[in-house]
N, C-alpha and C. Protein backbone atom coordinates (compact mmCIF):
# COMPACT_ATOMS: atom_id res chain seq x y z
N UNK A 1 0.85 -1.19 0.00
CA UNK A 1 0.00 0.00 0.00
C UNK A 1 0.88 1.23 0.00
N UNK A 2 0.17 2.22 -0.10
CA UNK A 2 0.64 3.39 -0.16
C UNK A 2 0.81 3.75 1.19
N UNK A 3 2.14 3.20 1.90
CA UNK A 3 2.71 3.75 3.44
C UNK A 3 2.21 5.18 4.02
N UNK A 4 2.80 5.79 3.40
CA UNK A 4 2.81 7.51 3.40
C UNK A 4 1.45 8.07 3.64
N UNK A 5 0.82 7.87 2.16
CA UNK A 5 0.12 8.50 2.34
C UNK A 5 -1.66 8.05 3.69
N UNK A 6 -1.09 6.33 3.77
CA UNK A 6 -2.05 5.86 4.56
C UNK A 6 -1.72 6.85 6.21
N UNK A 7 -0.26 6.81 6.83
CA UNK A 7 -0.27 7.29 7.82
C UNK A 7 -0.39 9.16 7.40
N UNK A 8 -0.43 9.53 6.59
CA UNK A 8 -0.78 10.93 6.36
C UNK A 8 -2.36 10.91 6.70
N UNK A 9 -2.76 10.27 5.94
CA UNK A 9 -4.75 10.55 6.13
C UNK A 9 -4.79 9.87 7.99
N UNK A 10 -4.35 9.02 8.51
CA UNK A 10 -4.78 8.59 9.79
C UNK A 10 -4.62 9.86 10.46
N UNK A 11 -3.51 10.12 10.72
CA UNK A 11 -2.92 11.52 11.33
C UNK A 11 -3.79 12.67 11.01
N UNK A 12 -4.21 12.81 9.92
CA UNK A 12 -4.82 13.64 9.59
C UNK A 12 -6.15 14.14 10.01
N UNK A 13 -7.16 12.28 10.43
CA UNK A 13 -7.95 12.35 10.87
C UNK A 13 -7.87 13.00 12.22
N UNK A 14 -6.78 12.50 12.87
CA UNK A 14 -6.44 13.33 14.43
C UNK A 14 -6.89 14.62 14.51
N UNK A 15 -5.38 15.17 13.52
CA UNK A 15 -5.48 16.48 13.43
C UNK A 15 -7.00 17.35 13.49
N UNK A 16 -7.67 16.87 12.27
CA UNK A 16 -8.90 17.36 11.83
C UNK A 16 -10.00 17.09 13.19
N UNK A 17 -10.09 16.42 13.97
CA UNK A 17 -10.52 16.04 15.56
C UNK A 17 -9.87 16.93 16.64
N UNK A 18 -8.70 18.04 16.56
CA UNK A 18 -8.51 18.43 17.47
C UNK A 18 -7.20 18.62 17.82
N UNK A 19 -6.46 17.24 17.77
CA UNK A 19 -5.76 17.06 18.28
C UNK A 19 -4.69 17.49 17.55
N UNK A 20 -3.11 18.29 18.81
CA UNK A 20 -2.24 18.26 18.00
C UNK A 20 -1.07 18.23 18.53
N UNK A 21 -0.42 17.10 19.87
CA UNK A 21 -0.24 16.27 20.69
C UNK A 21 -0.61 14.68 20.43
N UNK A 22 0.78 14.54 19.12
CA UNK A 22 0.24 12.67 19.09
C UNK A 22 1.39 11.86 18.90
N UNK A 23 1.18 11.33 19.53
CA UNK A 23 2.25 10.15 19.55
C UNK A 23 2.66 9.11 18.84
N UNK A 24 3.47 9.24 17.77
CA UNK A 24 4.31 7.89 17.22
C UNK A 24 4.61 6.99 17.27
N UNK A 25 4.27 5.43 17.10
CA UNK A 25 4.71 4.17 18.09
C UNK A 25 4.77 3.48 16.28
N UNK A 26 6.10 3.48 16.17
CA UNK A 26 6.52 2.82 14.78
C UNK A 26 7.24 1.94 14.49
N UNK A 27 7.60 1.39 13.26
CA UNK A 27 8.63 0.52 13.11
C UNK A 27 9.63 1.32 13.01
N UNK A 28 11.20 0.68 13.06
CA UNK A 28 12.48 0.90 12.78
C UNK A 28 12.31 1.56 11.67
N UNK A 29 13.73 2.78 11.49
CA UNK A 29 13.39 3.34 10.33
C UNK A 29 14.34 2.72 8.77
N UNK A 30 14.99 1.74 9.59
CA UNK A 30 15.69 0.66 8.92
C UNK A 30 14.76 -0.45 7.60
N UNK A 31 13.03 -0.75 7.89
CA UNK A 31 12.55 -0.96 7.26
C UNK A 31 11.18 0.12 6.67
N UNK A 32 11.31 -0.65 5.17
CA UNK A 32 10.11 0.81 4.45
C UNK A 32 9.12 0.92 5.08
N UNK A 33 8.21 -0.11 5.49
CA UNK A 33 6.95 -0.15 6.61
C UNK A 33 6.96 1.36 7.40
N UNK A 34 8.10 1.09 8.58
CA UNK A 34 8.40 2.45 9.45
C UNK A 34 8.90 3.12 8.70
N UNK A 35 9.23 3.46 7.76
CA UNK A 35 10.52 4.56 7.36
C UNK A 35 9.19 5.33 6.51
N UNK A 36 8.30 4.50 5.57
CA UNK A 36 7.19 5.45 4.97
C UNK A 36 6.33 6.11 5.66
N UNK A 37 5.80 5.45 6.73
CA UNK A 37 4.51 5.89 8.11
C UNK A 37 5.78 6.67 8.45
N UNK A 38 6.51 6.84 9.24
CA UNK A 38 6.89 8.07 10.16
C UNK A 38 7.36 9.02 8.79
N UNK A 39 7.30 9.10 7.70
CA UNK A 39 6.80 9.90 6.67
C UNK A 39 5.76 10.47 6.48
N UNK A 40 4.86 9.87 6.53
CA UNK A 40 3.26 10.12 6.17
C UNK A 40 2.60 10.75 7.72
N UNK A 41 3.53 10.48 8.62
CA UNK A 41 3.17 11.30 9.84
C UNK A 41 3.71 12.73 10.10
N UNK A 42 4.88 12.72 9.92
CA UNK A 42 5.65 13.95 9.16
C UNK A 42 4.97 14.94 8.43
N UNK A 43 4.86 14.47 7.11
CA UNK A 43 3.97 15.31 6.10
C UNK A 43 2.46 15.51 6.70
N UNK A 44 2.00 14.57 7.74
CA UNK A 44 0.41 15.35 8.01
C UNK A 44 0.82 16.49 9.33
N UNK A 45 1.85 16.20 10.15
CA UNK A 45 1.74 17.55 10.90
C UNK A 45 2.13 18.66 10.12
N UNK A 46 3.27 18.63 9.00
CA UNK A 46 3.85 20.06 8.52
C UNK A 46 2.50 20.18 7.50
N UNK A 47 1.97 19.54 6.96
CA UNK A 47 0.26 20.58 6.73
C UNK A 47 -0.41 20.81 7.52
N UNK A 48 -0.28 20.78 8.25
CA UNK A 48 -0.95 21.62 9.77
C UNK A 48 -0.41 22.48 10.68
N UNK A 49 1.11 22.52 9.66
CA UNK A 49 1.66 23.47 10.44
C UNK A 49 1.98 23.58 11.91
N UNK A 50 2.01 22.02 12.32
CA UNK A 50 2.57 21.64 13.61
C UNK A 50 3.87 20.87 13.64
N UNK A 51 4.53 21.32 14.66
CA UNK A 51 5.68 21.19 14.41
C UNK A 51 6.32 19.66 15.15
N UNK A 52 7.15 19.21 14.37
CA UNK A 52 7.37 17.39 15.25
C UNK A 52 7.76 17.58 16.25
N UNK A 53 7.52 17.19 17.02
CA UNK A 53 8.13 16.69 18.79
C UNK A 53 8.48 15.53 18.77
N UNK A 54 9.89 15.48 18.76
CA UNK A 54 10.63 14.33 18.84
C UNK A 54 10.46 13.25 20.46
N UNK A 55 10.08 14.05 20.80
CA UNK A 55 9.34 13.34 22.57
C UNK A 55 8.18 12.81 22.36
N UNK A 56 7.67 12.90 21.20
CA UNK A 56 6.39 11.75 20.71
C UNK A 56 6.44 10.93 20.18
N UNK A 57 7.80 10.77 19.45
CA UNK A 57 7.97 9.77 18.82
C UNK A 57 8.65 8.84 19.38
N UNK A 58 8.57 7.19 18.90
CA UNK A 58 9.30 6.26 19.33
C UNK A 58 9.32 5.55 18.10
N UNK A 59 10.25 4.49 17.96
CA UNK A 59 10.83 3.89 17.03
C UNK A 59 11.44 2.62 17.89
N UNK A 60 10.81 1.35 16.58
CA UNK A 60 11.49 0.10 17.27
C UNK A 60 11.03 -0.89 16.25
N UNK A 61 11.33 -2.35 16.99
CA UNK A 61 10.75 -3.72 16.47
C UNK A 61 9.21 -3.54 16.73
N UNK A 62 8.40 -3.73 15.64
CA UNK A 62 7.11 -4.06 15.37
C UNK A 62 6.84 -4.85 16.63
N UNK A 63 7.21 -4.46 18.09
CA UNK A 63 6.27 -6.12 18.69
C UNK A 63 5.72 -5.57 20.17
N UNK A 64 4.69 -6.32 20.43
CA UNK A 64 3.87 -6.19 21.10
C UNK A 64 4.56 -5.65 22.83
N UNK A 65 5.60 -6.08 22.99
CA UNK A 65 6.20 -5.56 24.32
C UNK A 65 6.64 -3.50 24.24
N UNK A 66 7.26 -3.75 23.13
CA UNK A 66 7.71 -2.26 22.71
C UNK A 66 6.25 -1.26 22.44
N UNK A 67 5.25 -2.12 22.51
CA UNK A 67 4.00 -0.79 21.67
C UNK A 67 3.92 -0.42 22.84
N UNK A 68 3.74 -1.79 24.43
CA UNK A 68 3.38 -1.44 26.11
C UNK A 68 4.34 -0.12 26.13
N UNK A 69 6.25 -0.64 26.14
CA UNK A 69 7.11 0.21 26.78
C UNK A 69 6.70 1.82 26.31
N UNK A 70 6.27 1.65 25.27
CA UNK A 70 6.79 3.06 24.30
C UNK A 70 5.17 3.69 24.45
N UNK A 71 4.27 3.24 24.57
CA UNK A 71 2.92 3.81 25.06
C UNK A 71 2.99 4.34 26.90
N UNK A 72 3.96 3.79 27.54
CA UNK A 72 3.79 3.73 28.76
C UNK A 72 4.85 5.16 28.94
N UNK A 73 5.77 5.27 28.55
CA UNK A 73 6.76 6.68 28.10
C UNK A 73 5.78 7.64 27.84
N UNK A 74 5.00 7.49 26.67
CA UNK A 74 4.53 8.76 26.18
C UNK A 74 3.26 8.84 27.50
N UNK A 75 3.02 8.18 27.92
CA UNK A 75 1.88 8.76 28.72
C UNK A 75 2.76 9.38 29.86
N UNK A 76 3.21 8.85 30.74
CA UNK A 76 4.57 9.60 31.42
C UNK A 76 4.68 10.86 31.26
N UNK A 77 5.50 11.23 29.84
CA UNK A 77 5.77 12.06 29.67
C UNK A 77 4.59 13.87 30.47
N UNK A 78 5.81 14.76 30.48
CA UNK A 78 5.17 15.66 31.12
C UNK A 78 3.71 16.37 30.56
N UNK A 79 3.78 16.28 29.06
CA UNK A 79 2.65 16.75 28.25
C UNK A 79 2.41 15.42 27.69
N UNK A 80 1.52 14.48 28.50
CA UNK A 80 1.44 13.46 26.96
C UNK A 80 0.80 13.71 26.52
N UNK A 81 0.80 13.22 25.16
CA UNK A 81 0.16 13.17 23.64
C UNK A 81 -1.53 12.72 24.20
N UNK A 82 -2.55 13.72 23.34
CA UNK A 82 -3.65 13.12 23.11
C UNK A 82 -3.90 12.12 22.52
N UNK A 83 -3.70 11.86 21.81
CA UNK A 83 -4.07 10.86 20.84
C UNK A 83 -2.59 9.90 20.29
N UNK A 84 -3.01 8.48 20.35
CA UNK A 84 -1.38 7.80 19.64
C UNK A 84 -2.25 7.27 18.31
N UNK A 85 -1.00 7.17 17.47
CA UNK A 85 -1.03 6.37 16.56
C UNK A 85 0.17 5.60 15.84
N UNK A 86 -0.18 3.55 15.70
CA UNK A 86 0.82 3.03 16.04
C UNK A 86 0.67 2.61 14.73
N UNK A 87 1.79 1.81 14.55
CA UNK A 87 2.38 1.40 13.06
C UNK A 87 2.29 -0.05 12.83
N UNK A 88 1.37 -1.15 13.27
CA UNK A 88 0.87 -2.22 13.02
C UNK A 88 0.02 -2.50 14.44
N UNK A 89 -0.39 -3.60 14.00
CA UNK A 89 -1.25 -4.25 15.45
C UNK A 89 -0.71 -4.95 16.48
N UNK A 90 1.08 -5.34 15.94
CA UNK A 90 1.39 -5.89 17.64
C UNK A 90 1.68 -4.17 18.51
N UNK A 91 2.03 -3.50 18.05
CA UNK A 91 2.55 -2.26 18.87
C UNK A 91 0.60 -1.78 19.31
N UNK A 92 0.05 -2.21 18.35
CA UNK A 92 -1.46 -1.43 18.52
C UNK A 92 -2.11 -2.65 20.27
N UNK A 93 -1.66 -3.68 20.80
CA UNK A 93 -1.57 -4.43 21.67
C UNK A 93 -1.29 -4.09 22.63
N UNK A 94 -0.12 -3.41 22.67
CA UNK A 94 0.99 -3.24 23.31
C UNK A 94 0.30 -1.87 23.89
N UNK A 95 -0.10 -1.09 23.35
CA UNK A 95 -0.70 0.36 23.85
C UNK A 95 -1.77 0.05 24.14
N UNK A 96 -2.92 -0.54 24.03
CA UNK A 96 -4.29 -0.74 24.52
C UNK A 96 -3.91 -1.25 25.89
N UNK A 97 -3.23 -2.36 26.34
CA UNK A 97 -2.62 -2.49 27.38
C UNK A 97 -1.92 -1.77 28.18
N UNK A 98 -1.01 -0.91 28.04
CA UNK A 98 -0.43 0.07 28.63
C UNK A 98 -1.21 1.49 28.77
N UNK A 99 -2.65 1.59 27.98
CA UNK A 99 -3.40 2.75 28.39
C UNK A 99 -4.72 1.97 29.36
N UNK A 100 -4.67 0.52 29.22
CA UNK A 100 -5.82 0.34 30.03
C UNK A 100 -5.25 0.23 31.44
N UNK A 101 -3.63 -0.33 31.62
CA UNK A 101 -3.33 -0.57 33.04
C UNK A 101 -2.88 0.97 33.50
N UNK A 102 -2.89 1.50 33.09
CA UNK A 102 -2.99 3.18 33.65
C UNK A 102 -4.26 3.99 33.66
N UNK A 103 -5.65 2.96 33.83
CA UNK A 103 -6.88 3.12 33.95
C UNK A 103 -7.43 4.70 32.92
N UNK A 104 -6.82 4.76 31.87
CA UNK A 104 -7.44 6.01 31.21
C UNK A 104 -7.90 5.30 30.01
N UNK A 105 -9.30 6.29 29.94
CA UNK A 105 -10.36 5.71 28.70
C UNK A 105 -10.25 6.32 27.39
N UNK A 106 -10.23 5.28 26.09
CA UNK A 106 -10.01 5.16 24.92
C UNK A 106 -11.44 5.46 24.65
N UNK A 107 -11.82 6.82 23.70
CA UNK A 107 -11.15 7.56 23.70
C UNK A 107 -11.38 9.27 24.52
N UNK A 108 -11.61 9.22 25.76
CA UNK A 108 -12.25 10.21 26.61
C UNK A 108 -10.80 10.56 26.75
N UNK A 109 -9.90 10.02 27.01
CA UNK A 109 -8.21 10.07 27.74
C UNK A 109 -7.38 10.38 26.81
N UNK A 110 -7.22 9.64 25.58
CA UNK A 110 -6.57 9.39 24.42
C UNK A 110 -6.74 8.07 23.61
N UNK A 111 -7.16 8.90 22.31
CA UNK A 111 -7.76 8.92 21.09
C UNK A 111 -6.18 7.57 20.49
N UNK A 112 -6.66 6.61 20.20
CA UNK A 112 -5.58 5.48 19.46
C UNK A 112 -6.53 5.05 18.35
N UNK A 113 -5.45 4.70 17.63
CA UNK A 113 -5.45 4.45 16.04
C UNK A 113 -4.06 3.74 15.37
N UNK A 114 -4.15 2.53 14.52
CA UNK A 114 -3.29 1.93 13.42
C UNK A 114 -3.89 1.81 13.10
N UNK A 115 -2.44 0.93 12.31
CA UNK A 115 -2.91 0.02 11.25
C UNK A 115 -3.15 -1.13 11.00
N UNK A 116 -3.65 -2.46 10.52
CA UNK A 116 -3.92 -3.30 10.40
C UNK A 116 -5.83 -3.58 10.80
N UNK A 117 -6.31 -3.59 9.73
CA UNK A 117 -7.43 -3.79 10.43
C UNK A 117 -8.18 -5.19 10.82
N UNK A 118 -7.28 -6.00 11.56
CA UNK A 118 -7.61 -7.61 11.79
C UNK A 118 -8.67 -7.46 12.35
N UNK A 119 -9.12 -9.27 12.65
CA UNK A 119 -10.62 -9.28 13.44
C UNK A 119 -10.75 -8.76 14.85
N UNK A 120 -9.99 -8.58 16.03
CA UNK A 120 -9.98 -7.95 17.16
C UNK A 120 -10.19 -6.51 16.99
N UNK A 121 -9.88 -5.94 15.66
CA UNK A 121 -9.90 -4.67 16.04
C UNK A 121 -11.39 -3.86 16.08
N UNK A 122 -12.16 -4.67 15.31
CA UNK A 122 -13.63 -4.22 15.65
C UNK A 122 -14.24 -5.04 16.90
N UNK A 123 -13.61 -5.79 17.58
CA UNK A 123 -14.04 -6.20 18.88
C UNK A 123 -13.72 -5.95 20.09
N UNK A 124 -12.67 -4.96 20.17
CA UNK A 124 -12.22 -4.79 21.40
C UNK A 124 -13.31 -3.21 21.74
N UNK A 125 -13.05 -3.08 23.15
CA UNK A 125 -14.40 -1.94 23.60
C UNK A 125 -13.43 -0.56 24.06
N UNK A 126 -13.38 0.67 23.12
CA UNK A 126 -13.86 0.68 21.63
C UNK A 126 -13.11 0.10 20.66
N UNK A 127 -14.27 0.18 19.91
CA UNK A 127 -13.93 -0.68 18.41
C UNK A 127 -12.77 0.58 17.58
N UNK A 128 -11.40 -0.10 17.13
CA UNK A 128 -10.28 1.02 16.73
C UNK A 128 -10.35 1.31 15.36
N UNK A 129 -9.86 2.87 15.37
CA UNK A 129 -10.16 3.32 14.17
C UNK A 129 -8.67 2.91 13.41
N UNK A 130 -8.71 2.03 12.20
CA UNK A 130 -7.35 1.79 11.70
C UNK A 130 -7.07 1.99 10.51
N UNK A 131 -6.16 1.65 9.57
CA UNK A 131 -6.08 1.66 8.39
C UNK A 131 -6.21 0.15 7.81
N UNK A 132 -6.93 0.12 6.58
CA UNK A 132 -7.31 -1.45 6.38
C UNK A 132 -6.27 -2.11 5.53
N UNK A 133 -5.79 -3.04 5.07
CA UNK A 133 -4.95 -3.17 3.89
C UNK A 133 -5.33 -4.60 2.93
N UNK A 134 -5.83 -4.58 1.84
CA UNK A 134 -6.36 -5.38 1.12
C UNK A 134 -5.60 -6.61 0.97
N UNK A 135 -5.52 -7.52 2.34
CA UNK A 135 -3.95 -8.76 2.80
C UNK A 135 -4.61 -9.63 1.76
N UNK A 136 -5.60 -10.12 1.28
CA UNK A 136 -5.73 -11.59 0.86
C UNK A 136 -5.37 -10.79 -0.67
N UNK A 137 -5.80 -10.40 -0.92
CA UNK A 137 -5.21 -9.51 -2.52
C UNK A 137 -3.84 -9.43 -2.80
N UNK A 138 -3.33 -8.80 -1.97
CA UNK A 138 -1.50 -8.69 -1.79
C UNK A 138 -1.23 -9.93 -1.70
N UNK A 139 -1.31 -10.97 -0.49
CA UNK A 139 -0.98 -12.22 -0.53
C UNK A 139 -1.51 -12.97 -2.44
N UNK A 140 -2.60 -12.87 -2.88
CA UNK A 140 -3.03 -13.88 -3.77
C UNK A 140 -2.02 -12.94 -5.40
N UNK A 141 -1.90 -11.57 -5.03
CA UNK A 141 -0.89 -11.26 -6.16
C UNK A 141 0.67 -11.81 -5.79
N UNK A 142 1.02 -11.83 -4.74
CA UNK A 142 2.32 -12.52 -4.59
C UNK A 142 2.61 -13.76 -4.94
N UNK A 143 1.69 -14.84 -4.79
CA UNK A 143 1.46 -15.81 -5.46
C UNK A 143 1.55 -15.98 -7.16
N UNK A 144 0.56 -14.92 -7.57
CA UNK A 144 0.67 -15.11 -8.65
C UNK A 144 2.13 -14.49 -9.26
N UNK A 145 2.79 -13.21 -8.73
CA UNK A 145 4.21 -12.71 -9.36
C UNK A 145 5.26 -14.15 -8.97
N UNK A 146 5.19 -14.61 -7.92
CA UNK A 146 6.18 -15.98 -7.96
C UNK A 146 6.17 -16.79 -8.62
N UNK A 147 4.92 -17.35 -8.69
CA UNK A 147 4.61 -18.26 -9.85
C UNK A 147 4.94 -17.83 -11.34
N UNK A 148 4.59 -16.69 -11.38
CA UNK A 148 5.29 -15.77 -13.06
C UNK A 148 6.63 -15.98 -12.96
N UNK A 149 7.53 -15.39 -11.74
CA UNK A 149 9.01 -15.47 -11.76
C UNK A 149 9.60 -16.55 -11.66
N UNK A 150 8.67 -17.76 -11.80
CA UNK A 150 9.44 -19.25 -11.62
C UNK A 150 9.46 -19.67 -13.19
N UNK A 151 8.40 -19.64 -13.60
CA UNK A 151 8.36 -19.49 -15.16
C UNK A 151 9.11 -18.76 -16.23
N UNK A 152 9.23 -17.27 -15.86
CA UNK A 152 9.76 -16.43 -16.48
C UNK A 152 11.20 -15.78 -15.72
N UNK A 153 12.09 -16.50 -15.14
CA UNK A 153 13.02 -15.54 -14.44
C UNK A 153 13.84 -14.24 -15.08
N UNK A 154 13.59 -14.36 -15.95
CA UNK A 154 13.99 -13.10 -16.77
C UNK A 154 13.86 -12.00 -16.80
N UNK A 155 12.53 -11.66 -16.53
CA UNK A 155 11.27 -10.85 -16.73
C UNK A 155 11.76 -10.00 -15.21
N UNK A 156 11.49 -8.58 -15.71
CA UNK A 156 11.53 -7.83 -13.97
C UNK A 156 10.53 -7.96 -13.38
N UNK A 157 10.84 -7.39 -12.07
CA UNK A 157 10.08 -7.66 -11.13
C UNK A 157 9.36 -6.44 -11.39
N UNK A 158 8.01 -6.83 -10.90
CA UNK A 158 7.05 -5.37 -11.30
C UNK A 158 6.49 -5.16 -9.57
N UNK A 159 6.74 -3.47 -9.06
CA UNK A 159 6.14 -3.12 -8.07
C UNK A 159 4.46 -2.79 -8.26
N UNK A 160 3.75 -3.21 -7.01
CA UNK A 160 2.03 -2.84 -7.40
C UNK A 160 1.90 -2.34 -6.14
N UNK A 161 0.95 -1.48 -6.30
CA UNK A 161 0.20 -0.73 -4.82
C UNK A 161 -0.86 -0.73 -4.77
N UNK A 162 -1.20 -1.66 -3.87
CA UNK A 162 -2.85 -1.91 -3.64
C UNK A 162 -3.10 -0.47 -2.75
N UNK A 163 -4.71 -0.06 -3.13
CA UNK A 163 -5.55 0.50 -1.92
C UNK A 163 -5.94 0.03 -0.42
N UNK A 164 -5.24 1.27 0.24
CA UNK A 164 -5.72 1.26 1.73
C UNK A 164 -6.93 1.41 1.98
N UNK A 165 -7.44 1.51 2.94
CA UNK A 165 -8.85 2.42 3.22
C UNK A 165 -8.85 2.78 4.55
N UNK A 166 -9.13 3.83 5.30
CA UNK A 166 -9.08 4.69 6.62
C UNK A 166 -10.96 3.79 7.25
N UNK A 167 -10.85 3.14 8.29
CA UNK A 167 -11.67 2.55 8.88
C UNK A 167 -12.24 3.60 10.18
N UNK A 168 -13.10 3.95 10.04
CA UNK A 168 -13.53 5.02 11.66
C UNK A 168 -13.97 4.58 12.32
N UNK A 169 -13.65 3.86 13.94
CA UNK A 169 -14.26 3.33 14.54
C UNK A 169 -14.28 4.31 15.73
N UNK A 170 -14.81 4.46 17.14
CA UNK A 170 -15.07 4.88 18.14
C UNK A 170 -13.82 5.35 18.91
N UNK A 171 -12.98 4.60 18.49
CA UNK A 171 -11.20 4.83 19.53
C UNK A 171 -10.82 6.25 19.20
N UNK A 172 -11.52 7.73 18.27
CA UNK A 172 -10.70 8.54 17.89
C UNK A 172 -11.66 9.24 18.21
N UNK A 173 -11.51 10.21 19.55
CA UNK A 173 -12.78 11.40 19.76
C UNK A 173 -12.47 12.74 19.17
N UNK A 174 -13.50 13.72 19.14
CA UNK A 174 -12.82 14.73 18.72
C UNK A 174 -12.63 15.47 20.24
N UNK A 175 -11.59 16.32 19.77
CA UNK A 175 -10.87 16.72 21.42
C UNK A 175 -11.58 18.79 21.08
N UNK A 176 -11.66 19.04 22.55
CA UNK A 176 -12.02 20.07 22.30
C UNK A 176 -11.15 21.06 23.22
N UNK A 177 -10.75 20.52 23.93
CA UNK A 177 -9.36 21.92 24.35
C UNK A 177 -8.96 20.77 25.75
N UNK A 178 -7.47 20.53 25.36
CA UNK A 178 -6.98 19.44 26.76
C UNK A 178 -5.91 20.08 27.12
């Protein structure tokens, strides 16, 4: 999918809600995953003319312990962030946990949002607002480009970018002065 511009529109939704105090919980910037999203997060604050706070951001391994550590920091922190938004669903774990054992309500407290829109994410209470990504499509074209490149090794490799889609669920309030 289109990295960038998916974490540009999430962020954006923030923004456009209020908020402008949000917190980063990403991949390494070592892979494109993180390196495009903390792009597309980038480019939605400087159109809003808010400026990055490097004290919101965190950066790491995609996994469910680091979304706790690095959700549990930013709330800490002296101003935390209204609203987070994380860069897959183990870090998106990892912060639902670390904002529920610090008893503050999603989203009366702070407003969370990724990506991945698996089956938990419309079941947990609230249901999270994420970015969706068309997996059985991507998976069933990968299939088919391997199967081409076993046949044809010759042939380049062709890049494709499936459509995201921005999912709105209940986890993203609009904030009115915090």
């Amino acid at each position: 999918i289109d990295n960038v511009a998916a974490a540009c529109e999430l962020v954006g939704l923030l923004i456009d809600q209020g908020h402008r105090r949000i917190g980063a919980i990403l991949g390494s910037l070592d892979k494109t995953t993180g390196r495009e999203r903390y792009q597309g997060y980038q480019e939605a604050l400087a159109a809003h003319s808010i400026p990055l706070d490097p004290a919101l951001v965190r950066l790491g391994m995609p996994k469910e312990s680091l979304g706790y550590q690095y959700t549990r920091e930013l709330l800490e922190c002296p101003h935390p962030p209204t609203a987070i938004f994380t860069g897959n669903n183990l870090l998106t774990v990892g912060a639902l946990r670390a904002i529920r054992e610090k008893n503050l309500r999603i989203p009366a407290d702070v407003s969370l949002c990724g990506f991945d829109d698996i089956q938990w994410t419309s079941l947990v209470t609230p249901p999270l607002t994420v970015i969706s990504q068309p997996v059985y499509q991507i998976g069933q074209k990968a299939v088919e480009l391997i199967l081409e490149h076993i046949a044809n090794p010759l042939k380049p490799a062709s890049k494709l970018v499936f459509k995201s889609s921005l999912v709105i669920r209940e986890s993203v309030s609009s904030l009115i002065v915090k």
